[in-house]
C-alpha atoms as a PDB file:
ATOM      1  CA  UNK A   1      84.755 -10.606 140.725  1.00  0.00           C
ATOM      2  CA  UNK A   2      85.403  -8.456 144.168  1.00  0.00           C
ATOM      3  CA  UNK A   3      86.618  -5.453 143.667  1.00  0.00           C
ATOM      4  CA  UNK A   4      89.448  -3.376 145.953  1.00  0.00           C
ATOM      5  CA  UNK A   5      91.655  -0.616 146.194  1.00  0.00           C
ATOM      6  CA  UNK A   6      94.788   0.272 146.149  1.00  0.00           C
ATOM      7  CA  UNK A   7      97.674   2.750 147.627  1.00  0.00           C
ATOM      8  CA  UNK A   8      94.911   3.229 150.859  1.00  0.00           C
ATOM      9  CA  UNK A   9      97.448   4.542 152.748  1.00  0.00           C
ATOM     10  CA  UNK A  10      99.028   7.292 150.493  1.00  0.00           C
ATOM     11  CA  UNK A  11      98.286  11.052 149.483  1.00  0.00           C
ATOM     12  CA  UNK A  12      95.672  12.403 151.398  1.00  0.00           C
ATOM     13  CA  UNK A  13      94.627   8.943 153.118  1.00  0.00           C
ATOM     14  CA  UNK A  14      97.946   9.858 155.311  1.00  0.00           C
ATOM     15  CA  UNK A  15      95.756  12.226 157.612  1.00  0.00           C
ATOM     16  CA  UNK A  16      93.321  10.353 159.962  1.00  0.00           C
ATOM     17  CA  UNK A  17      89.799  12.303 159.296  1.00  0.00           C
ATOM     18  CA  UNK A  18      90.709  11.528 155.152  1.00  0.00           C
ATOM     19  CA  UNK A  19      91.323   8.325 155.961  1.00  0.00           C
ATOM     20  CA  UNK A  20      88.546   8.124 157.715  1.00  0.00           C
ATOM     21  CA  UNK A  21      86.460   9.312 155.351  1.00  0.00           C
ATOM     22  CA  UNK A  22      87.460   7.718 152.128  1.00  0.00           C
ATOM     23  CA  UNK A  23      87.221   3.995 154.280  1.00  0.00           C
ATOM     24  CA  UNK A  24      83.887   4.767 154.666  1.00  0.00           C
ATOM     25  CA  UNK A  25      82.695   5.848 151.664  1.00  0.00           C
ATOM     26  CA  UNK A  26      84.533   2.833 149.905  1.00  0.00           C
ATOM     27  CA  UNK A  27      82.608   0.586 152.205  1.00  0.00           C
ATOM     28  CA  UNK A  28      79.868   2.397 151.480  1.00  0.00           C
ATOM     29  CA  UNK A  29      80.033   2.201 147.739  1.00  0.00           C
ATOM     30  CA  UNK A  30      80.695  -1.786 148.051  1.00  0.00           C
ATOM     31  CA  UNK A  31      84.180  -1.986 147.755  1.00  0.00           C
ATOM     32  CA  UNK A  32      85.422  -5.507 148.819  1.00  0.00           C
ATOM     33  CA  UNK A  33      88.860  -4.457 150.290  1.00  0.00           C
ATOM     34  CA  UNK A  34      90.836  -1.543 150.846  1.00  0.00           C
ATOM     35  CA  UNK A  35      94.829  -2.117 149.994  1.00  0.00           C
ATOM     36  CA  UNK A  36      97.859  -0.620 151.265  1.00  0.00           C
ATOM     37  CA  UNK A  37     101.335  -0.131 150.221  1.00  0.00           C
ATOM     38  CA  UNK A  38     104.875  -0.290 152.524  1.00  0.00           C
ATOM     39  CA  UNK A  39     108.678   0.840 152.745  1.00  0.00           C
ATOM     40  CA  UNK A  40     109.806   1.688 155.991  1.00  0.00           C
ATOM     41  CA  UNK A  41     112.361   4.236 154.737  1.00  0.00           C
ATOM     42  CA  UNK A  42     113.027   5.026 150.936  1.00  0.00           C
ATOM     43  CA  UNK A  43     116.784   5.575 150.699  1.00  0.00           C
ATOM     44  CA  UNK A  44     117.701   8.938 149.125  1.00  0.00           C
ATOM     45  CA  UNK A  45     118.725   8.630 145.044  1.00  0.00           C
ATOM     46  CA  UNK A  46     117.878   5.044 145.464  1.00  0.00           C
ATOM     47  CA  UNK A  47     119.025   3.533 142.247  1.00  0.00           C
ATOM     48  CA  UNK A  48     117.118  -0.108 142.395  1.00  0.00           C
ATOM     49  CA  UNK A  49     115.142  -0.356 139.387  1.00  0.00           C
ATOM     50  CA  UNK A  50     111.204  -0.088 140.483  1.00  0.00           C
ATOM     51  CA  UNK A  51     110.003  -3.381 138.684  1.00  0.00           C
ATOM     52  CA  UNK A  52     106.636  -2.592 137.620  1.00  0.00           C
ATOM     53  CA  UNK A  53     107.302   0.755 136.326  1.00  0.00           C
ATOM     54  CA  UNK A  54     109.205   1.712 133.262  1.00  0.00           C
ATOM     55  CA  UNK A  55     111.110   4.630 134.542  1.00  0.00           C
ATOM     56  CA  UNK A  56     112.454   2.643 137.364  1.00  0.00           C
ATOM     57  CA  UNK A  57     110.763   4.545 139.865  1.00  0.00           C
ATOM     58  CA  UNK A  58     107.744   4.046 142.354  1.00  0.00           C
ATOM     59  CA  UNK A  59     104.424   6.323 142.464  1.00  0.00           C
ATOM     60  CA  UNK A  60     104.932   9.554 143.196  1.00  0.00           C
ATOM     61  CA  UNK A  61     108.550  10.173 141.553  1.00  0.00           C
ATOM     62  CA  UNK A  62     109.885  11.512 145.037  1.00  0.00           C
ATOM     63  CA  UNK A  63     112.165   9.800 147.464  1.00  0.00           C
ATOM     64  CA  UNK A  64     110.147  11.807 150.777  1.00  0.00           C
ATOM     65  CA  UNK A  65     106.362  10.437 150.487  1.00  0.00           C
ATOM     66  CA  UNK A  66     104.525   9.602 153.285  1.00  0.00           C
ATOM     67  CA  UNK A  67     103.891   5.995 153.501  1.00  0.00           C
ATOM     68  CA  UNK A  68     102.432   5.338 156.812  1.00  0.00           C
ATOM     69  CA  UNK A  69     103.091   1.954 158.503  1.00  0.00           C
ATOM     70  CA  UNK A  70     100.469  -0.185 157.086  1.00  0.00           C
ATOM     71  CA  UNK A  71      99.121  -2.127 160.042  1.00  0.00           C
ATOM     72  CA  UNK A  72      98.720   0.870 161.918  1.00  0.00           C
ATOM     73  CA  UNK A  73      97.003   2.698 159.402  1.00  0.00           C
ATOM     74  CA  UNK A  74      94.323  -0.707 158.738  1.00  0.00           C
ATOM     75  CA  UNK A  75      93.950  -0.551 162.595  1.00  0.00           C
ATOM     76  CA  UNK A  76      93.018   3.283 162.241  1.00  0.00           C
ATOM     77  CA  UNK A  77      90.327   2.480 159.638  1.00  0.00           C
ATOM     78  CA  UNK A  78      89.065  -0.716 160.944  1.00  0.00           C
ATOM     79  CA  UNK A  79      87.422   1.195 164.176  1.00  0.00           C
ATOM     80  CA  UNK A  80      85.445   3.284 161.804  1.00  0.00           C
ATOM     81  CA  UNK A  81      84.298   0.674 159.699  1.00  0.00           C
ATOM     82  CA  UNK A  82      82.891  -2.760 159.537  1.00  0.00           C
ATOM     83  CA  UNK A  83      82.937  -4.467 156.899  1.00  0.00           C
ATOM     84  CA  UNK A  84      85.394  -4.129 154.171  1.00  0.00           C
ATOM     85  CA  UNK A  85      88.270  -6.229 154.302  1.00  0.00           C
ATOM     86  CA  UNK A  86      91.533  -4.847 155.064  1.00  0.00           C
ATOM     87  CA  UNK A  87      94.887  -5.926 153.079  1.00  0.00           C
ATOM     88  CA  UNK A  88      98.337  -5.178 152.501  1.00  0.00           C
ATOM     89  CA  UNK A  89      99.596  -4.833 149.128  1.00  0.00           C
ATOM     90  CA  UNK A  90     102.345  -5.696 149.860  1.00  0.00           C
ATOM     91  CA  UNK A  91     103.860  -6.388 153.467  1.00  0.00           C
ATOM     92  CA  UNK A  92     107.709  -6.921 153.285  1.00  0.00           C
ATOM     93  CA  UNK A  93     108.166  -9.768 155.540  1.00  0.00           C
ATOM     94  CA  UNK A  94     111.821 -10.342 155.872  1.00  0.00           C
ATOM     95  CA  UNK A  95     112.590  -6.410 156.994  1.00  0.00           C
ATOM     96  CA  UNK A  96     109.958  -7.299 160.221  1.00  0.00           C
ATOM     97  CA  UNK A  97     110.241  -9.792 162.986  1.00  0.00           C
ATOM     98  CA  UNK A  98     108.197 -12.731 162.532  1.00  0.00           C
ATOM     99  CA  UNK A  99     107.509 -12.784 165.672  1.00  0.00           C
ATOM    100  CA  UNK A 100     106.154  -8.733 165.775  1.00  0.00           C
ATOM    101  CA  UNK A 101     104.354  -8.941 162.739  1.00  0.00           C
ATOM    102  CA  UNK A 102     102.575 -12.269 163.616  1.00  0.00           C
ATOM    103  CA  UNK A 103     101.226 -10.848 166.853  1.00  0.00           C
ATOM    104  CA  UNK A 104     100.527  -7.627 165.901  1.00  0.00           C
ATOM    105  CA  UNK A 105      98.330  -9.277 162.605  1.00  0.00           C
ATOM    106  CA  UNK A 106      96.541 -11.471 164.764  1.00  0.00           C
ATOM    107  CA  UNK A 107      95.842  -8.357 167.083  1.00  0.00           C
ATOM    108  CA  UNK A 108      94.560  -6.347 164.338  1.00  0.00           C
ATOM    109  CA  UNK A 109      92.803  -9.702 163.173  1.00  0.00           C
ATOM    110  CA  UNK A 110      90.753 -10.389 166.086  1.00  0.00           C
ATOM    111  CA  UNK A 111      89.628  -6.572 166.928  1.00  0.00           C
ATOM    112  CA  UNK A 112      88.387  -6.168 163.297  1.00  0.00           C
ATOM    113  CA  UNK A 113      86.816  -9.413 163.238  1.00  0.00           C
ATOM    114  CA  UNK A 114      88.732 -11.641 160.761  1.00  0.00           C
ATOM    115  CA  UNK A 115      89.053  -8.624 158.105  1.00  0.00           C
ATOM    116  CA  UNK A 116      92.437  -8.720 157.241  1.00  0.00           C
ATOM    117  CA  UNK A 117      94.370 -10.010 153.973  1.00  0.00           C
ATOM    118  CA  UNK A 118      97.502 -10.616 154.559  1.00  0.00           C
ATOM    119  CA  UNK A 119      99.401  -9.540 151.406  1.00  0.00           C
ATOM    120  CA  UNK A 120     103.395 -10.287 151.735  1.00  0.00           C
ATOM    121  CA  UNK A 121     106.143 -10.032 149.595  1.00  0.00           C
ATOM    122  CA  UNK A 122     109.955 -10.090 149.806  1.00  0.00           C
ATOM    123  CA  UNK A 123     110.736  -6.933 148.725  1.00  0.00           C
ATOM    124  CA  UNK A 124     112.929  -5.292 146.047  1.00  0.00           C
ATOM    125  CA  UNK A 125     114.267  -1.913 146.983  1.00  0.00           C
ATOM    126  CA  UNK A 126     117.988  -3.428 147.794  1.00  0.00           C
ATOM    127  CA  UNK A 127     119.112  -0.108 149.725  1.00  0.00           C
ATOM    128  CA  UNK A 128     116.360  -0.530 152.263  1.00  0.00           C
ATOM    129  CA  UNK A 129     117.499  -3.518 153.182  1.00  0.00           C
ATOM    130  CA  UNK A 130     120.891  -1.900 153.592  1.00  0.00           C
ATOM    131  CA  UNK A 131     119.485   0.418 155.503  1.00  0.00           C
ATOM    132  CA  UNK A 132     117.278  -1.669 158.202  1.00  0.00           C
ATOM    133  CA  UNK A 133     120.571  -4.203 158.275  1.00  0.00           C
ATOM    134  CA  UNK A 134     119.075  -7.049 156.510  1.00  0.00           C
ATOM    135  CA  UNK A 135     120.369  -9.325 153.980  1.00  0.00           C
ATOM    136  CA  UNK A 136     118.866  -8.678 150.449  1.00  0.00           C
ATOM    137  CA  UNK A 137     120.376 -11.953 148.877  1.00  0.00           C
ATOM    138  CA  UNK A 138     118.651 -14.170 151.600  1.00  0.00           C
ATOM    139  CA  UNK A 139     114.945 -12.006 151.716  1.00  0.00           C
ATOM    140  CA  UNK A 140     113.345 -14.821 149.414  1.00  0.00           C
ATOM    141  CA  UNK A 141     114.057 -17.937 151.946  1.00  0.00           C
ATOM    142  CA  UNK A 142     113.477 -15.790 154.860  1.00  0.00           C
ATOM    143  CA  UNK A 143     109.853 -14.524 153.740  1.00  0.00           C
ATOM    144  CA  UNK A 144     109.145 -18.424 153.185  1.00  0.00           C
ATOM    145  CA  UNK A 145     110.269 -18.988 156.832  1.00  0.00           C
ATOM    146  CA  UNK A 146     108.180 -16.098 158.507  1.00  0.00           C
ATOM    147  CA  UNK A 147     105.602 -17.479 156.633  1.00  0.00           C
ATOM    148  CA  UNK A 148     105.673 -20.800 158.110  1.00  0.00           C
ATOM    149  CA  UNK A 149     106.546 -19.151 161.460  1.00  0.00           C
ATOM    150  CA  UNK A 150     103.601 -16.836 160.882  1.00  0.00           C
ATOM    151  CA  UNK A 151     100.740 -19.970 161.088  1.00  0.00           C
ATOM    152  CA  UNK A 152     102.737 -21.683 163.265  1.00  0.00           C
ATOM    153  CA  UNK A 153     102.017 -19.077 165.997  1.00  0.00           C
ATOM    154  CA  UNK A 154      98.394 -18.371 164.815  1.00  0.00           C
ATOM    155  CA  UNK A 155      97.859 -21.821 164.631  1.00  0.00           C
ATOM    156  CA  UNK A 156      99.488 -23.843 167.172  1.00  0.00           C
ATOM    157  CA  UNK A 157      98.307 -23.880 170.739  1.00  0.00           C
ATOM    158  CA  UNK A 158     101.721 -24.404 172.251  1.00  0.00           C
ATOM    159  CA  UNK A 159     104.196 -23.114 169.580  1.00  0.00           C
ATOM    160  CA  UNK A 160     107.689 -24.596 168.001  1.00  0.00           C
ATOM    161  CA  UNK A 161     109.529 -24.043 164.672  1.00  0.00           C
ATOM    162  CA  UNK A 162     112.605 -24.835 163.435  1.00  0.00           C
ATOM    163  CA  UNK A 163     114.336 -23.292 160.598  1.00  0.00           C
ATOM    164  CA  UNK A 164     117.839 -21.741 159.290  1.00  0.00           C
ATOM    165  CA  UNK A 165     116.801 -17.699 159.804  1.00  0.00           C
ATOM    166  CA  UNK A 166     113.752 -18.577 162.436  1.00  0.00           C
ATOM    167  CA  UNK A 167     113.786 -20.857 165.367  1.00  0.00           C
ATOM    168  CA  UNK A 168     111.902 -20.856 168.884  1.00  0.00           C
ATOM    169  CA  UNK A 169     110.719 -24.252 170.684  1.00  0.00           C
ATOM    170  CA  UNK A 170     107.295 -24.388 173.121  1.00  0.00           C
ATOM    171  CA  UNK A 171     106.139 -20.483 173.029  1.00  0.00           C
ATOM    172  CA  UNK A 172     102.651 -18.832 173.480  1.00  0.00           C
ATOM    173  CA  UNK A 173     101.729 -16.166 170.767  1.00  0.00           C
ATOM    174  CA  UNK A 174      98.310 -14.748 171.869  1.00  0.00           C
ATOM    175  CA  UNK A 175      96.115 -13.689 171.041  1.00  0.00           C
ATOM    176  CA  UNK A 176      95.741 -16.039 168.153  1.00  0.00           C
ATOM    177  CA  UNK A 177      93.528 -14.437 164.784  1.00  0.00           C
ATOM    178  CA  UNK A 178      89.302 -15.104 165.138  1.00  0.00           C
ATOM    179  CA  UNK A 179      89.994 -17.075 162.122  1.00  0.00           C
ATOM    180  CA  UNK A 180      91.393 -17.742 158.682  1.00  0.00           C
ATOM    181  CA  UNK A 181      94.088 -15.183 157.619  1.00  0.00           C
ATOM    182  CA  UNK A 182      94.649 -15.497 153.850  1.00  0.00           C
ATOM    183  CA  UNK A 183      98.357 -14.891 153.200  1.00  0.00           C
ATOM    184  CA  UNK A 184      97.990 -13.601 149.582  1.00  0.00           C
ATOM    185  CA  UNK A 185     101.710 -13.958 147.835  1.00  0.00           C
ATOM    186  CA  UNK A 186     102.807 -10.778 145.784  1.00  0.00           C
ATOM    187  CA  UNK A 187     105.112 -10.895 142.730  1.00  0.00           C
ATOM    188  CA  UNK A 188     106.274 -11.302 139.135  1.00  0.00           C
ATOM    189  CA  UNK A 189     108.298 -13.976 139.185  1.00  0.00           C
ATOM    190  CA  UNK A 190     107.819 -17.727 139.177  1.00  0.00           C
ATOM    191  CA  UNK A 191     109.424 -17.987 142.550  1.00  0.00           C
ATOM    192  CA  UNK A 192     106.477 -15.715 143.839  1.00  0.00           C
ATOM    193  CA  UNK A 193     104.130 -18.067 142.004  1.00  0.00           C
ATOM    194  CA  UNK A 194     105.596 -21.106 143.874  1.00  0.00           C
ATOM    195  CA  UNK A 195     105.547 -19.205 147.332  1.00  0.00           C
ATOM    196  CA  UNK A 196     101.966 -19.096 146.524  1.00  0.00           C
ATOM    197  CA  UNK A 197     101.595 -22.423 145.227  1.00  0.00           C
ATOM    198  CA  UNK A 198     103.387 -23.980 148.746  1.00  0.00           C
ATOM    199  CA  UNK A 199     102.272 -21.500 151.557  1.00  0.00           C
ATOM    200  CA  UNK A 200      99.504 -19.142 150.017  1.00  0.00           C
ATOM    201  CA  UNK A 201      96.133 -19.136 149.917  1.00  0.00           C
ATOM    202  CA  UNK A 202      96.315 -16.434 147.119  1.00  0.00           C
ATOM    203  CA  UNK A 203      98.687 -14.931 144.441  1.00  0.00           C
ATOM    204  CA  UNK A 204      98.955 -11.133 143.577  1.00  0.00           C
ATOM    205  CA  UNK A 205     101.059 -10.245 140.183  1.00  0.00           C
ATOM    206  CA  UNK A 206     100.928  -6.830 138.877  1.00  0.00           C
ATOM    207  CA  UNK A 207     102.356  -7.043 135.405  1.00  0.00           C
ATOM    208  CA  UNK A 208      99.178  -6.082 133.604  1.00  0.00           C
ATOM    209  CA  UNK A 209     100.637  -8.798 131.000  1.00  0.00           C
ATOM    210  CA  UNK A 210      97.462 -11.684 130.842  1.00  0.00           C
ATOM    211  CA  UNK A 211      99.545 -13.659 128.639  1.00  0.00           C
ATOM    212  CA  UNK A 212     102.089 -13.874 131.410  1.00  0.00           C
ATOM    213  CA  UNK A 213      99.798 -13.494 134.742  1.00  0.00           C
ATOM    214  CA  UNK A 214      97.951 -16.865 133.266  1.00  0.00           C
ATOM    215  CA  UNK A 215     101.534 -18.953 133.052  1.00  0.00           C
ATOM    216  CA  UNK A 216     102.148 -17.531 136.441  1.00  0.00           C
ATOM    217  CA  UNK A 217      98.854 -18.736 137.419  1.00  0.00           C
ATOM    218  CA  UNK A 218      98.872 -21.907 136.157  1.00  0.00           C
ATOM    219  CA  UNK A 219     102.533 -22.549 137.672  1.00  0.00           C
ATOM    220  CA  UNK A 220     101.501 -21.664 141.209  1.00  0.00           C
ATOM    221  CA  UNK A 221      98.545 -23.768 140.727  1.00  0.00           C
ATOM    222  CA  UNK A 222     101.283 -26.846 139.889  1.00  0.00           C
ATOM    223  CA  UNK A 223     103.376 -26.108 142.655  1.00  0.00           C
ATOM    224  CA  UNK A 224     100.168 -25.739 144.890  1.00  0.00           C
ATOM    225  CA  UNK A 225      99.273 -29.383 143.609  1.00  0.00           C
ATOM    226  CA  UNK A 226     103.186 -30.338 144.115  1.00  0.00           C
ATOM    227  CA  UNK A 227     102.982 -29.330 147.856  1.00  0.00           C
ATOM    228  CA  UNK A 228     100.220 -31.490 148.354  1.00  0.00           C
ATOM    229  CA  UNK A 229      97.734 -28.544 148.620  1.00  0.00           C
ATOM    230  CA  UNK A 230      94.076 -27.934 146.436  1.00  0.00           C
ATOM    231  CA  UNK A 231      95.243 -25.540 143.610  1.00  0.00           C
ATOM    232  CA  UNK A 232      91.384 -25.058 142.890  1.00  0.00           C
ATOM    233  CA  UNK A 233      91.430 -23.338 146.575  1.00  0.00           C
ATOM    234  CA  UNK A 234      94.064 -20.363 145.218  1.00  0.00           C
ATOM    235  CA  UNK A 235      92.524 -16.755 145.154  1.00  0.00           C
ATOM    236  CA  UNK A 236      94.195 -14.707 142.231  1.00  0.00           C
ATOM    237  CA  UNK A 237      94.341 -10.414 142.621  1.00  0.00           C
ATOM    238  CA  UNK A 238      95.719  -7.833 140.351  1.00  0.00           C
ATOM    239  CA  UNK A 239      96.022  -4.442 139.794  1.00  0.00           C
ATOM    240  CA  UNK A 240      94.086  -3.177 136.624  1.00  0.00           C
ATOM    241  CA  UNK A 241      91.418  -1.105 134.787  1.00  0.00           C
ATOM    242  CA  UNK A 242      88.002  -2.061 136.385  1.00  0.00           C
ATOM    243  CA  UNK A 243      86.327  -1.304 133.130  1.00  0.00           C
ATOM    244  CA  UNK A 244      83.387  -3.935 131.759  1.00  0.00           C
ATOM    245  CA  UNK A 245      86.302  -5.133 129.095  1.00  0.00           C
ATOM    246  CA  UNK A 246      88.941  -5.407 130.914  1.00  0.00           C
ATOM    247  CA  UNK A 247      86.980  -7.209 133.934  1.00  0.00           C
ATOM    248  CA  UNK A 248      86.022  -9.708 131.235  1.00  0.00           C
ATOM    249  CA  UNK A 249      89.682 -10.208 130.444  1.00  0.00           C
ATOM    250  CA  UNK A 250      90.821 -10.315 133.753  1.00  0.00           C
ATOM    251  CA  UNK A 251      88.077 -12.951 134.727  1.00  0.00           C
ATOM    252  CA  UNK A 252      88.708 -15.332 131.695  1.00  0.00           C
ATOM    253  CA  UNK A 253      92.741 -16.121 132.774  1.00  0.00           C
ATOM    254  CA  UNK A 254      91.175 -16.791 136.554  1.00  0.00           C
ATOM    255  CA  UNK A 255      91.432 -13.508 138.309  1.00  0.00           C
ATOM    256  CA  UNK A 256      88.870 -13.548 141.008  1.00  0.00           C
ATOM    257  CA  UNK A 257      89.891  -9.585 142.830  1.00  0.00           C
ATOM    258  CA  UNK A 258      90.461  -6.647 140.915  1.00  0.00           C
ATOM    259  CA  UNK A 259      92.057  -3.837 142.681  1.00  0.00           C
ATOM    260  CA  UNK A 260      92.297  -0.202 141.356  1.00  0.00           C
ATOM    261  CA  UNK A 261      92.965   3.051 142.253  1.00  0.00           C
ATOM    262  CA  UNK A 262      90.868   5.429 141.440  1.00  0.00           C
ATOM    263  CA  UNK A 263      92.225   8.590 143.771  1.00  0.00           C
ATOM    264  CA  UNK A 264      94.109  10.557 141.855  1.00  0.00           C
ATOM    265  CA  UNK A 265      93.970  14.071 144.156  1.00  0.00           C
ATOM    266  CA  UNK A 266      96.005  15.488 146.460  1.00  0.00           C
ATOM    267  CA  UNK A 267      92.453  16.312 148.284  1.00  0.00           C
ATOM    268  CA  UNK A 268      89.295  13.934 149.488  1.00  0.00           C
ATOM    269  CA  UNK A 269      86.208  15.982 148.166  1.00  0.00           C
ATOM    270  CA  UNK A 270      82.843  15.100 146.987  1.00  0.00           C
ATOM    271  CA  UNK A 271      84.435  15.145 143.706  1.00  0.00           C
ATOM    272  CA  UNK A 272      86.465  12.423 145.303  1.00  0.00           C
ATOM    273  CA  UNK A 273      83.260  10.312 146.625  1.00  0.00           C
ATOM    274  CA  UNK A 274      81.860  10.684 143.460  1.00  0.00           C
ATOM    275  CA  UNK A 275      84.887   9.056 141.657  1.00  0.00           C
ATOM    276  CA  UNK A 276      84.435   5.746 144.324  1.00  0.00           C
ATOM    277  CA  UNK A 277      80.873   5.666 143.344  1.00  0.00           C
ATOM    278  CA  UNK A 278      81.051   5.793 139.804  1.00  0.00           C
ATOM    279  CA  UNK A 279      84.114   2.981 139.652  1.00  0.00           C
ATOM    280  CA  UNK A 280      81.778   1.130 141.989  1.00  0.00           C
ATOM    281  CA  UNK A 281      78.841   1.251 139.946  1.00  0.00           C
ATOM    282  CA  UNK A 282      81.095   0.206 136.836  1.00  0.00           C
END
């Protein structure tokens, strides 16, 4: 089981000597990854229900957090640090250019040294997309076409792609990643599964439900298998408890990453460091 965490880029993480120093004492402790969270603007009163909270709400309860752009932010830590793995949890593809986020990936890619996880998801908070000018009813087939635009111009020397929201014929995108990237699909749903299943090379639910995070499993697995693609090759994450029982649960439905938060402050302290050691010695 690896073990990450989560909301990196929130509460006190948002100034650059705590971020500094709670990347390094993660790394330290033998943290696997470190996991960050987006929205580039949270629309006042927003009445979208938050789906993995039963209030309706995100973290935090207030419409004017600091959320820090995440690739930034993983580029800030990633020059202090090196070797924990850096990830989004989640990146919204269809509010970014595919062409923008590919590059500036890759970029972050190669100067960390093939550290990145790529977490991506379509996104749910419908007045955002209002707000940026981008069509919430079409976010789920435009993720799955950044995504194949996305390896396309990390892949390909010379680079072409053809779709209904992306299209560009013959183009250079460099510089290309130093390997790899995993593109690790977040979600609830079975359509999330499938995304995984057909581009992925991971799947992230956060419904805390086994029952229903194994069917989810096992349907991106068939999809995976569907697509022509080695379900047996799938990395699965969630959110949860990194307690000894609860690792045991989470390891007997397939989960191979674990990610928890264990910040809690509105300070980084040595009380602080000693909460990252202790969940790392768990």
């Amino acid at each position: 089981m690896k073990f990450g965490m989560t909301l990196a880029n929130t509460g006190p993480q948002v100034e650059g000597e705590t971020a500094i120093a709670y990347a390094q004492e993660a790394e330290r402790a033998g943290f696997e990854s470190l996991w960050t969270v987006e929205h580039v603007v949270v629309p006042e009163g927003y009445q979208t229900p938050y789906p993995y909270a039963e209030d309706g709400k995100m973290p935090g309860k207030r419409d004017d957090i600091d959320i820090p752009d995440p690739l930034m932010w993983m580029a800030f830590v990633a020059s202090v640090t090196s070797e924990i793995k850096l990830g989004t949890g989640v990146l919204i593809v269809p509010q970014r250019n595919f062409a923008v986020t590919a590059k500036a990936v890759a970029t972050l890619d190669r100067l960390s040294r093939g550290r990145v996880l790529l977490g991506v998801g379509a996104g749910w908070l419908e007045e955002e997309f209002d707000a940026l000018g981008v069509p919430f009813a079409d976010r789920g087939d435009i993720t799955d076409e950044h995504l194949h635009a996305y390896r396309a111009l990390w892949q390909q020397d010379v680079c072409s792609f053809e779709g209904e929201h992306v299209s560009f014929d013959r183009v250079y995108c460099r510089p290309q990643p130093s390997g790899h990237i995993p593109i690790i699909v977040g979600g609830d749903s079975k359509r999330a599964a499938r995304r995984a299943g057909e581009h992925g090379d991971g799947f992230f639910p956060v419904s805390g439900d086994l029952d229903e995070m194994a069917m989810l499993f096992d349907h991106a697995k068939r999809c995976a298998e569907k697509a022509g693609r080695d379900p047996d090759k799938l990395d699965f994450t969630t959110i949860g408890a990194a307690t000894p029982e609860w690792v045991e649960k989470y390891a007997a439905i397939g989960i191979t990453r674990l990610i928890t938060n264990p910040m809690s402050r509105s300070k980084f302290d040595d009380f602080s460091r000693d909460i990252i050691t202790a969940y790392a010695d768990a």
